[in-house]
PDB file of N, CA and C in Angstrom:
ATOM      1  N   UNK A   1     -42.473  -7.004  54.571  1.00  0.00           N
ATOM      2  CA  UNK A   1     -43.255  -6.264  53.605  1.00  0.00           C
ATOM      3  C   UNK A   1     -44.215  -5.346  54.332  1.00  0.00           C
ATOM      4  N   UNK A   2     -44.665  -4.340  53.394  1.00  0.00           N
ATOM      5  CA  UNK A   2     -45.157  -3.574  54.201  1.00  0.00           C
ATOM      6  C   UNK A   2     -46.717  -2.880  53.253  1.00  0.00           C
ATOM      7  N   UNK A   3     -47.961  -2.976  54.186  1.00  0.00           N
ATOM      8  CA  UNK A   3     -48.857  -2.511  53.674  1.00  0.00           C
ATOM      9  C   UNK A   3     -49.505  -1.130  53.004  1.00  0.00           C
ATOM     10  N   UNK A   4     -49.857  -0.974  51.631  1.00  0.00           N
ATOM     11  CA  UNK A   4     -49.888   0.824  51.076  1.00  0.00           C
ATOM     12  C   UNK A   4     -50.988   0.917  49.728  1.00  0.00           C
ATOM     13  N   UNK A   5     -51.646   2.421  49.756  1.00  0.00           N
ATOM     14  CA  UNK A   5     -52.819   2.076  48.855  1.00  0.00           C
ATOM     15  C   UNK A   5     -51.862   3.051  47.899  1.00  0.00           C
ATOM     16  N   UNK A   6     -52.261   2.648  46.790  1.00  0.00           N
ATOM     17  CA  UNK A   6     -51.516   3.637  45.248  1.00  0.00           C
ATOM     18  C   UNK A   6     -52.586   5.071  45.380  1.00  0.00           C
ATOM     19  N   UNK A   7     -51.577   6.023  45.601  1.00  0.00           N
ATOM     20  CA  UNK A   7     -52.340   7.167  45.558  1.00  0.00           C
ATOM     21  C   UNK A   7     -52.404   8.071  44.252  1.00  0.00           C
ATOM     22  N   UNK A   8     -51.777   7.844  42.916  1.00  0.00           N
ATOM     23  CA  UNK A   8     -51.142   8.326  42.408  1.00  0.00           C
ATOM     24  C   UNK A   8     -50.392   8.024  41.106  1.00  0.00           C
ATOM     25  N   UNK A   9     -49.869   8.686  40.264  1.00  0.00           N
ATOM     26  CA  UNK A   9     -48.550   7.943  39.530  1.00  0.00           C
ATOM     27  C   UNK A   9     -47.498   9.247  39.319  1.00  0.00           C
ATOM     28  N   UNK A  10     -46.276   9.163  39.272  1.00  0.00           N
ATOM     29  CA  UNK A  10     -45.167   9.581  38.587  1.00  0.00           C
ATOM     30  C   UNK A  10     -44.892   9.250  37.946  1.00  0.00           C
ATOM     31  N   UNK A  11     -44.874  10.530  37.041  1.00  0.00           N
ATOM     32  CA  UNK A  11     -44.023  10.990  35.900  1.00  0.00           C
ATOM     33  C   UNK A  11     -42.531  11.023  35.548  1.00  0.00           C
ATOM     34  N   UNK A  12     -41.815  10.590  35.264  1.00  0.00           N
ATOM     35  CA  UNK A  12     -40.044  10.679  34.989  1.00  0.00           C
ATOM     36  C   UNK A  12     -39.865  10.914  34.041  1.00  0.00           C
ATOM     37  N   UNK A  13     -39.300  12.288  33.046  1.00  0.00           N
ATOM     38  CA  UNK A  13     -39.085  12.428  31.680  1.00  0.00           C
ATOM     39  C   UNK A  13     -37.730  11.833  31.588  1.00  0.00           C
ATOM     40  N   UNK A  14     -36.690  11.488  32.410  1.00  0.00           N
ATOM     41  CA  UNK A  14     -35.704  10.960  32.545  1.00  0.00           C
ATOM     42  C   UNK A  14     -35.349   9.926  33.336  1.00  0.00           C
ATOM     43  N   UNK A  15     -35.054   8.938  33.317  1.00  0.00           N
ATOM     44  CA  UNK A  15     -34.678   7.831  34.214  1.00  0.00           C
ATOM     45  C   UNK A  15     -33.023   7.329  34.445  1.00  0.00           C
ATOM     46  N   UNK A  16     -32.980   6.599  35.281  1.00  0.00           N
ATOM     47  CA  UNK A  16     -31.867   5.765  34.843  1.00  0.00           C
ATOM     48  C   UNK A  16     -32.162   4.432  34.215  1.00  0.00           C
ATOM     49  N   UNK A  17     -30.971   3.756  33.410  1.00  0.00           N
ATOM     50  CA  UNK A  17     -31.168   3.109  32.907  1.00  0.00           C
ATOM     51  C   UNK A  17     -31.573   1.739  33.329  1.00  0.00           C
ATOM     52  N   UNK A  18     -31.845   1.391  34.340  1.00  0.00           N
ATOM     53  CA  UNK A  18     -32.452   0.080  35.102  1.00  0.00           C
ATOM     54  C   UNK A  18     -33.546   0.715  35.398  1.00  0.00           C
ATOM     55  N   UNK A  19     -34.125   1.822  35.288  1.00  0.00           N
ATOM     56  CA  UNK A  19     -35.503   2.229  35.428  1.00  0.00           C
ATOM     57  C   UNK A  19     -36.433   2.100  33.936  1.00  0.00           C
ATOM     58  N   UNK A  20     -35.941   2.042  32.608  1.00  0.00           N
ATOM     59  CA  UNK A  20     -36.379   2.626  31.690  1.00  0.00           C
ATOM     60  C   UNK A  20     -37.667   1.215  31.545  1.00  0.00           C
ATOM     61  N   UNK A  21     -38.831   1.669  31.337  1.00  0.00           N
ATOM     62  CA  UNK A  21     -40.044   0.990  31.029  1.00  0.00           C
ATOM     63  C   UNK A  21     -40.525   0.367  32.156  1.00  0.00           C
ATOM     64  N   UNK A  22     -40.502   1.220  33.291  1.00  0.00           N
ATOM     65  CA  UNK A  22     -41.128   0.805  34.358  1.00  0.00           C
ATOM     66  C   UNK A  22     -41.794   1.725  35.034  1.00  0.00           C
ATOM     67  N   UNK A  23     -43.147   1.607  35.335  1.00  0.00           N
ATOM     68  CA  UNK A  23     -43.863   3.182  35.855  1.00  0.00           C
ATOM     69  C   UNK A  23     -43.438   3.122  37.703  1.00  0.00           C
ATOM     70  N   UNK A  24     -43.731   4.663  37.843  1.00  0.00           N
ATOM     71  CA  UNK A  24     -43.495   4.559  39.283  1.00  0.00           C
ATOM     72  C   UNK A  24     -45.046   5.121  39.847  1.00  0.00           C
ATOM     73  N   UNK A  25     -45.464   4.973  40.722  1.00  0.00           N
ATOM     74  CA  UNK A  25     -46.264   5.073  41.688  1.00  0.00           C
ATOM     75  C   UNK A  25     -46.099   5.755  43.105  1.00  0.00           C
ATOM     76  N   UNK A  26     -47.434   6.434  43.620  1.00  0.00           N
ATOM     77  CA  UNK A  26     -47.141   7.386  44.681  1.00  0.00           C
ATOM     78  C   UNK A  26     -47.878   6.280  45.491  1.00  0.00           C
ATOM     79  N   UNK A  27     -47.129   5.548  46.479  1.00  0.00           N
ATOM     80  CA  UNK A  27     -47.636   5.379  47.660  1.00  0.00           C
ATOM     81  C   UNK A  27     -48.010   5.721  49.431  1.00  0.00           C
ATOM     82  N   UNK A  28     -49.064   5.199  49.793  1.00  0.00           N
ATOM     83  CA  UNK A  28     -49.364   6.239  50.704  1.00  0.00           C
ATOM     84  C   UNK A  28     -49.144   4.670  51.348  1.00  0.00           C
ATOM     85  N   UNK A  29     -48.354   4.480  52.728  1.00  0.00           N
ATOM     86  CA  UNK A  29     -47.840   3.583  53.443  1.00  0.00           C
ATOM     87  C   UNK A  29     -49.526   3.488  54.667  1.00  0.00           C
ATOM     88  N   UNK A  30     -49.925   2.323  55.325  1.00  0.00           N
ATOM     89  CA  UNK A  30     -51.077   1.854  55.995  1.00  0.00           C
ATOM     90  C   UNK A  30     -50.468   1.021  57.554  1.00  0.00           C
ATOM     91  N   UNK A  31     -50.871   1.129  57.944  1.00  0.00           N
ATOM     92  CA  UNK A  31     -51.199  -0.022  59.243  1.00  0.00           C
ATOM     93  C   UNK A  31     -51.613  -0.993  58.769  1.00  0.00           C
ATOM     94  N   UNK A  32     -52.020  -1.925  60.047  1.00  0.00           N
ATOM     95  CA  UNK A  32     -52.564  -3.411  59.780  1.00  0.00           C
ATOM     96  C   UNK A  32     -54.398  -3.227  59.499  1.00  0.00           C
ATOM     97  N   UNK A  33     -54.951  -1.881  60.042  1.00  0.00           N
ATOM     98  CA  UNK A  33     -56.161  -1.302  59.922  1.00  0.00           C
ATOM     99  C   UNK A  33     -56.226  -0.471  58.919  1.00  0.00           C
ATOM    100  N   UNK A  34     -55.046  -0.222  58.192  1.00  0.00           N
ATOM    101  CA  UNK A  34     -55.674   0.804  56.930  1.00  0.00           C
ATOM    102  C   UNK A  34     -55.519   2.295  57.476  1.00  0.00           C
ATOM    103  N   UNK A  35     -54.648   2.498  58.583  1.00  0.00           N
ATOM    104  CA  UNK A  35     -54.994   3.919  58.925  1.00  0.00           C
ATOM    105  C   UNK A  35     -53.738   4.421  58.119  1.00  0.00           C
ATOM    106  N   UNK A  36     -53.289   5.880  57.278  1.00  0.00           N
ATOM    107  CA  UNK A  36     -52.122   5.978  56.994  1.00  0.00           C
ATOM    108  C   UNK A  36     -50.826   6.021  58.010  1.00  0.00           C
ATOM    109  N   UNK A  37     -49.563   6.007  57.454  1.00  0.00           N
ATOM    110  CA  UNK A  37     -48.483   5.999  58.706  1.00  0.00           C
ATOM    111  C   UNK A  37     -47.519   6.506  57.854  1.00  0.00           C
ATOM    112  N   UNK A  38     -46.852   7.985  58.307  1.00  0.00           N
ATOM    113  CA  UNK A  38     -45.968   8.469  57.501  1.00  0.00           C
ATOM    114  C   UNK A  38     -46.024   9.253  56.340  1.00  0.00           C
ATOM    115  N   UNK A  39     -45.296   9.714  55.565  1.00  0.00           N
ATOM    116  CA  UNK A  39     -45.862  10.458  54.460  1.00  0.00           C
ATOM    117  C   UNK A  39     -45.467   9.485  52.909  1.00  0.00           C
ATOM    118  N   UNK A  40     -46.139   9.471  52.217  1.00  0.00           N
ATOM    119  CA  UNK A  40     -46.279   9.038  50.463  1.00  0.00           C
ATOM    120  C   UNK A  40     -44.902   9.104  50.233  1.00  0.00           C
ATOM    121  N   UNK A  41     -44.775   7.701  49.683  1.00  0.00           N
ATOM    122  CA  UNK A  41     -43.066   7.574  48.926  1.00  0.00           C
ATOM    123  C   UNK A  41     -43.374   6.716  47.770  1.00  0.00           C
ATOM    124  N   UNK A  42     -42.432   7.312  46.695  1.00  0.00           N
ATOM    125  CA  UNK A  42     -42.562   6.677  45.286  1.00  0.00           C
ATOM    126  C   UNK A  42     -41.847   5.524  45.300  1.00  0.00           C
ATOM    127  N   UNK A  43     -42.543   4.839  44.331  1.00  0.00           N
ATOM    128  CA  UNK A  43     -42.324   3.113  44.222  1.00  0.00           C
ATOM    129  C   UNK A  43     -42.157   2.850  43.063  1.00  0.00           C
ATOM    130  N   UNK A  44     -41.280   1.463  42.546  1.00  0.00           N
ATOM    131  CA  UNK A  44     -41.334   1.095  41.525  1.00  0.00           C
ATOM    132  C   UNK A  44     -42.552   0.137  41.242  1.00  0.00           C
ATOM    133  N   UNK A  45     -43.265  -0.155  39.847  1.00  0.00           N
ATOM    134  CA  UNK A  45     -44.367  -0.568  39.787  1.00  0.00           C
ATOM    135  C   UNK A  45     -44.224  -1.860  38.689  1.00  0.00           C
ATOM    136  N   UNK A  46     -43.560  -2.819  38.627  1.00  0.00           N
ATOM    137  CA  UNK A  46     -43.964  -3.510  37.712  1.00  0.00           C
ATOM    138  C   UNK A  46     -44.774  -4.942  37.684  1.00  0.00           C
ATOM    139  N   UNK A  47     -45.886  -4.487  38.514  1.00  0.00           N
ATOM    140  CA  UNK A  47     -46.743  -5.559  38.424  1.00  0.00           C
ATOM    141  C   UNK A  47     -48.000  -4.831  38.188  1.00  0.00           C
ATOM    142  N   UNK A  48     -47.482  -3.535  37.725  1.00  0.00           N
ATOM    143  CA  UNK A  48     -48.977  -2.842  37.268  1.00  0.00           C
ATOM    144  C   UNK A  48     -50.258  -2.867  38.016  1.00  0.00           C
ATOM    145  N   UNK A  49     -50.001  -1.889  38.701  1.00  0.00           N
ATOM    146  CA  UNK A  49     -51.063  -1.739  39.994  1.00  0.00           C
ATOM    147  C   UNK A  49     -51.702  -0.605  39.443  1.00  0.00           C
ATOM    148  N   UNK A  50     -52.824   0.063  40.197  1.00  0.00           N
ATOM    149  CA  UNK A  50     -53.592   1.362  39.882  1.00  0.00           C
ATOM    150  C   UNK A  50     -53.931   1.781  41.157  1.00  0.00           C
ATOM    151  N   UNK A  51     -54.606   3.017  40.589  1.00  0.00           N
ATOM    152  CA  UNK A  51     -54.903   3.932  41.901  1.00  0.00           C
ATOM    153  C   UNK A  51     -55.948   3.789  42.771  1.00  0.00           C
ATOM    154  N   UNK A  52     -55.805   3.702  43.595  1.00  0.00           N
ATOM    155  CA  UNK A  52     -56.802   3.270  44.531  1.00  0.00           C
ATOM    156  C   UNK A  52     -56.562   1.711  44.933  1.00  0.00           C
ATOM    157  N   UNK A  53     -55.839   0.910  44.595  1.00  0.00           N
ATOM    158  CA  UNK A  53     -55.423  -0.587  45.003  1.00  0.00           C
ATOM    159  C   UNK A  53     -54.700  -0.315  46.375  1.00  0.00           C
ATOM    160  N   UNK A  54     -55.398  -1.543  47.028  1.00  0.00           N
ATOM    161  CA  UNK A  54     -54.181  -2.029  48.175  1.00  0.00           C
ATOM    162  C   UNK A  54     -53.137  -3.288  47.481  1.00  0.00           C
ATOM    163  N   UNK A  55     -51.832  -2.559  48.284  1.00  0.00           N
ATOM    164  CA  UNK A  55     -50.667  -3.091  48.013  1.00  0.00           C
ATOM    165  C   UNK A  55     -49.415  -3.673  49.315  1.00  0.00           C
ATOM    166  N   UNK A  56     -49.019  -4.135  48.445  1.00  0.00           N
ATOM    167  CA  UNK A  56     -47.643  -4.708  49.365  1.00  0.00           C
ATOM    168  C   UNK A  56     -46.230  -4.610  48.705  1.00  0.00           C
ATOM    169  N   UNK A  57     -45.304  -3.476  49.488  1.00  0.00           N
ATOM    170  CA  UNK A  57     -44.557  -3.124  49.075  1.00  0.00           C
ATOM    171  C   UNK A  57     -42.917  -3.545  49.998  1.00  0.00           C
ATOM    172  N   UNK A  58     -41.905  -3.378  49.236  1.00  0.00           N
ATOM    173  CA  UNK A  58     -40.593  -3.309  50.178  1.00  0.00           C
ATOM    174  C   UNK A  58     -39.695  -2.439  50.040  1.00  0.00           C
ATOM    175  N   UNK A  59     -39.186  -2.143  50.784  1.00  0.00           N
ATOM    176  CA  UNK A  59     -37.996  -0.590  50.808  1.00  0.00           C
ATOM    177  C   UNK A  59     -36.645  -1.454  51.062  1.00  0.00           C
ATOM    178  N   UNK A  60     -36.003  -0.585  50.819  1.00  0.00           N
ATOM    179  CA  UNK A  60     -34.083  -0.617  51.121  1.00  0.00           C
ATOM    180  C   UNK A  60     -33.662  -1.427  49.883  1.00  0.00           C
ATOM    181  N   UNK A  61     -32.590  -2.446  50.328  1.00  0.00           N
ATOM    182  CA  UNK A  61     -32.042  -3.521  49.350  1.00  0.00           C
ATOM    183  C   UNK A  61     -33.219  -4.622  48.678  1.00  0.00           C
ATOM    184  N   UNK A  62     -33.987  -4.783  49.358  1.00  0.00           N
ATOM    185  CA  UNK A  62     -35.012  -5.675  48.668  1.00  0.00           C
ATOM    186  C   UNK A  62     -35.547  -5.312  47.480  1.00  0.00           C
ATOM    187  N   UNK A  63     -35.693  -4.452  47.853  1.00  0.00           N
ATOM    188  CA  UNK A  63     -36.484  -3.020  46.570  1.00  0.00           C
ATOM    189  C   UNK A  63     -36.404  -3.565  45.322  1.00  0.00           C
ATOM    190  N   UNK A  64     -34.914  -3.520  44.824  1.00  0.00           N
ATOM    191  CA  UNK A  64     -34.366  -3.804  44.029  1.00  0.00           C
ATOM    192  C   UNK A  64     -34.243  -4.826  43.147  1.00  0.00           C
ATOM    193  N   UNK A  65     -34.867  -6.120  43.787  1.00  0.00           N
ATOM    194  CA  UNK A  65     -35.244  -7.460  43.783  1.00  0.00           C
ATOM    195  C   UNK A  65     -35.726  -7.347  42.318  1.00  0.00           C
ATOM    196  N   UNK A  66     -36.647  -6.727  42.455  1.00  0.00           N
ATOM    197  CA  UNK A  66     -38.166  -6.632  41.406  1.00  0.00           C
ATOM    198  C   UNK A  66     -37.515  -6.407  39.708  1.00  0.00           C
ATOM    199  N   UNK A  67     -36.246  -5.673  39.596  1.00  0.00           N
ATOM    200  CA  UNK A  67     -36.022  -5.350  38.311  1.00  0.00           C
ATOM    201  C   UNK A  67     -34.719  -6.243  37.873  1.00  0.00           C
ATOM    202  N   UNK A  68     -35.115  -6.285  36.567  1.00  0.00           N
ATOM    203  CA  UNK A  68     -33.953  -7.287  35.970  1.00  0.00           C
ATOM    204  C   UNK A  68     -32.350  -7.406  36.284  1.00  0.00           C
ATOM    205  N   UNK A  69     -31.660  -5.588  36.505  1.00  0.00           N
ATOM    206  CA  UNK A  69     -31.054  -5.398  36.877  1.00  0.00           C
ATOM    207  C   UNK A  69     -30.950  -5.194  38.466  1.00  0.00           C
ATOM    208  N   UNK A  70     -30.285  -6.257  38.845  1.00  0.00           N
ATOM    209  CA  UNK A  70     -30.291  -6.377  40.469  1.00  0.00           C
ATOM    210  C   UNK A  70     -29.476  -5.238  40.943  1.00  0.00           C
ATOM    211  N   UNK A  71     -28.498  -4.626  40.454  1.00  0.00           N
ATOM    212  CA  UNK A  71     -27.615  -3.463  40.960  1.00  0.00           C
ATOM    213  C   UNK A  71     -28.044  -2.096  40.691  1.00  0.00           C
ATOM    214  N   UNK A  72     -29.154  -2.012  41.480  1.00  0.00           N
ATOM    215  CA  UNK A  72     -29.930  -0.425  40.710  1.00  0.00           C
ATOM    216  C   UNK A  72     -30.590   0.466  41.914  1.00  0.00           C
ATOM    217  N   UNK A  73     -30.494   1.863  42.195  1.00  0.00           N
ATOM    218  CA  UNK A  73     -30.897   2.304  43.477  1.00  0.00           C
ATOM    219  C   UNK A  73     -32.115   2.604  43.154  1.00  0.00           C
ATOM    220  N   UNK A  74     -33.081   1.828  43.609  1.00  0.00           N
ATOM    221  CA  UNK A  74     -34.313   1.260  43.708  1.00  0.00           C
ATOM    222  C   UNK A  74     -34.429   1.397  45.280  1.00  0.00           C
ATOM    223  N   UNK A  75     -35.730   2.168  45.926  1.00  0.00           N
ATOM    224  CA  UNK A  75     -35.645   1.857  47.048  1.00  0.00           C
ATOM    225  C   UNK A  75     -36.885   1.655  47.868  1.00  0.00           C
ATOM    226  N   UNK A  76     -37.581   1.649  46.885  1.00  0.00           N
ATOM    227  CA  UNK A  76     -39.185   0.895  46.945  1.00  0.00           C
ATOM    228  C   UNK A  76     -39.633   0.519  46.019  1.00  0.00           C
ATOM    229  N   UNK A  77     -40.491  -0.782  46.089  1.00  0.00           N
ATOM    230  CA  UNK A  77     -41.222  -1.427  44.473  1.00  0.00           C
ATOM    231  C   UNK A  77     -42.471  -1.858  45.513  1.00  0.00           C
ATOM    232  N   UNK A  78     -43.020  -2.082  44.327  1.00  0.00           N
ATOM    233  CA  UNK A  78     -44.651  -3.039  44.990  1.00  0.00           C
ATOM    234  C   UNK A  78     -44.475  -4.094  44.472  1.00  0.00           C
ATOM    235  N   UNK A  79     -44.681  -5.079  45.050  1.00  0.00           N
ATOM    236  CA  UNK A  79     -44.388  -6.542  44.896  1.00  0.00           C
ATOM    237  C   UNK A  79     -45.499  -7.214  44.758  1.00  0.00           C
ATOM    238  N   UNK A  80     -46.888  -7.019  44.957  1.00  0.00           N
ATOM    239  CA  UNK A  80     -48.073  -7.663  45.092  1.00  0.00           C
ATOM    240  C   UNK A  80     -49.303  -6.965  45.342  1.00  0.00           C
ATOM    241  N   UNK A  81     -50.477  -7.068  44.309  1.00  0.00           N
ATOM    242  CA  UNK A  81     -52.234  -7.013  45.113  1.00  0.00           C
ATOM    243  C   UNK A  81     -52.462  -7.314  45.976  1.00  0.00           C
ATOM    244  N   UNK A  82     -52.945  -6.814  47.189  1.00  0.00           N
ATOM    245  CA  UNK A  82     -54.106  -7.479  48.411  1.00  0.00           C
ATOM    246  C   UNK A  82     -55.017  -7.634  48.165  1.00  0.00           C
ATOM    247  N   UNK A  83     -55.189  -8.906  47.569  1.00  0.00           N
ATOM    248  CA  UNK A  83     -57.051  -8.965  47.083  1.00  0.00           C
ATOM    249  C   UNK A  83     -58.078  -9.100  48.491  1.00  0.00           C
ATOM    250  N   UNK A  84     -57.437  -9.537  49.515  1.00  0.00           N
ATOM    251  CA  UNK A  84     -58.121  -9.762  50.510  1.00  0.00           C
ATOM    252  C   UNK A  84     -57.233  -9.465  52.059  1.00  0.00           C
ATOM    253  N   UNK A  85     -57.926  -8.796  52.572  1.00  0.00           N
ATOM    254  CA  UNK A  85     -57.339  -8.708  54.175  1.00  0.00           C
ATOM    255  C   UNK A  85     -57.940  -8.734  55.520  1.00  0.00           C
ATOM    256  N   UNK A  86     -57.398  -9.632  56.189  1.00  0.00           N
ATOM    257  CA  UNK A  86     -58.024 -10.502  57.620  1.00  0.00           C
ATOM    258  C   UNK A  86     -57.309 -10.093  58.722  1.00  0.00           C
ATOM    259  N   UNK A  87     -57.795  -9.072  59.833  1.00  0.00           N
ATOM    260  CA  UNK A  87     -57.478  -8.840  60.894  1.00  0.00           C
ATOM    261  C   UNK A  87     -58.173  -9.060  62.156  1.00  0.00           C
ATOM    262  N   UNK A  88     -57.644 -10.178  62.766  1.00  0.00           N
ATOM    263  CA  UNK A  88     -58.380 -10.905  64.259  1.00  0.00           C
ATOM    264  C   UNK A  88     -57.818  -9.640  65.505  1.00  0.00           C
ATOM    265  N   UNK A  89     -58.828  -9.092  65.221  1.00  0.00           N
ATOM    266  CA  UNK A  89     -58.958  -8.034  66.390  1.00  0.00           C
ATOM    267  C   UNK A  89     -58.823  -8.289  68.253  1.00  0.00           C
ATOM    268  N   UNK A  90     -59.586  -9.905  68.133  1.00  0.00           N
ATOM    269  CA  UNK A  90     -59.610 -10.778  69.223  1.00  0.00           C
ATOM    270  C   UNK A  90     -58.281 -10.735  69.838  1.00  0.00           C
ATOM    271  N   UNK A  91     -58.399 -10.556  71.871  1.00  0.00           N
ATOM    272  CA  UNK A  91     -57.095 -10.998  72.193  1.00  0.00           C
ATOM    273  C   UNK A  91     -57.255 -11.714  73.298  1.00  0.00           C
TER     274      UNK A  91
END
């Protein structure tokens, strides 16, 4: 899994049909420090996140996990809130 703050939301006046009633989200992908890495990729959202949340997301086949229909090209969702994050800087 991989760490990302919601920058955003998308709009879809059209979907496919394993998408329909699910919002998508602009995520901006993080390090283990919060610095960004890469550029903003849209996500599927159904655990109803908002903007400005830290998140935890997955890409590729996992993606897909998240919606009822398991056979759907899905290729990022957010899977979870970070209510809290602990980095031992110590080495």
């Amino acid at each position: 899994m991989k760490l990302g703050r919601v920058i955003g939301r998308v709009v879809s006046t059209q979907k496919v049909e394993s998408f329909e009633g699910v919002s998508l989200r602009l995520v901006q992908p993080l390090d283990e420090v919060l610095n960004s890495v890469g550029d903003p990729i849209v996500a599927m959202d159904t655990i109803q996140s908002g903007t400005g949340m830290l998140i935890y997301f997955e890409t590729s086949k996992e993606a897909g996990r998240v919606l009822p229909t398991t056979m759907n090209p899905c290729d990022a969702s957010i899977m979870g809130i970070v209510d809290e994050l602990y980095v031992d800087t110590k080495k």
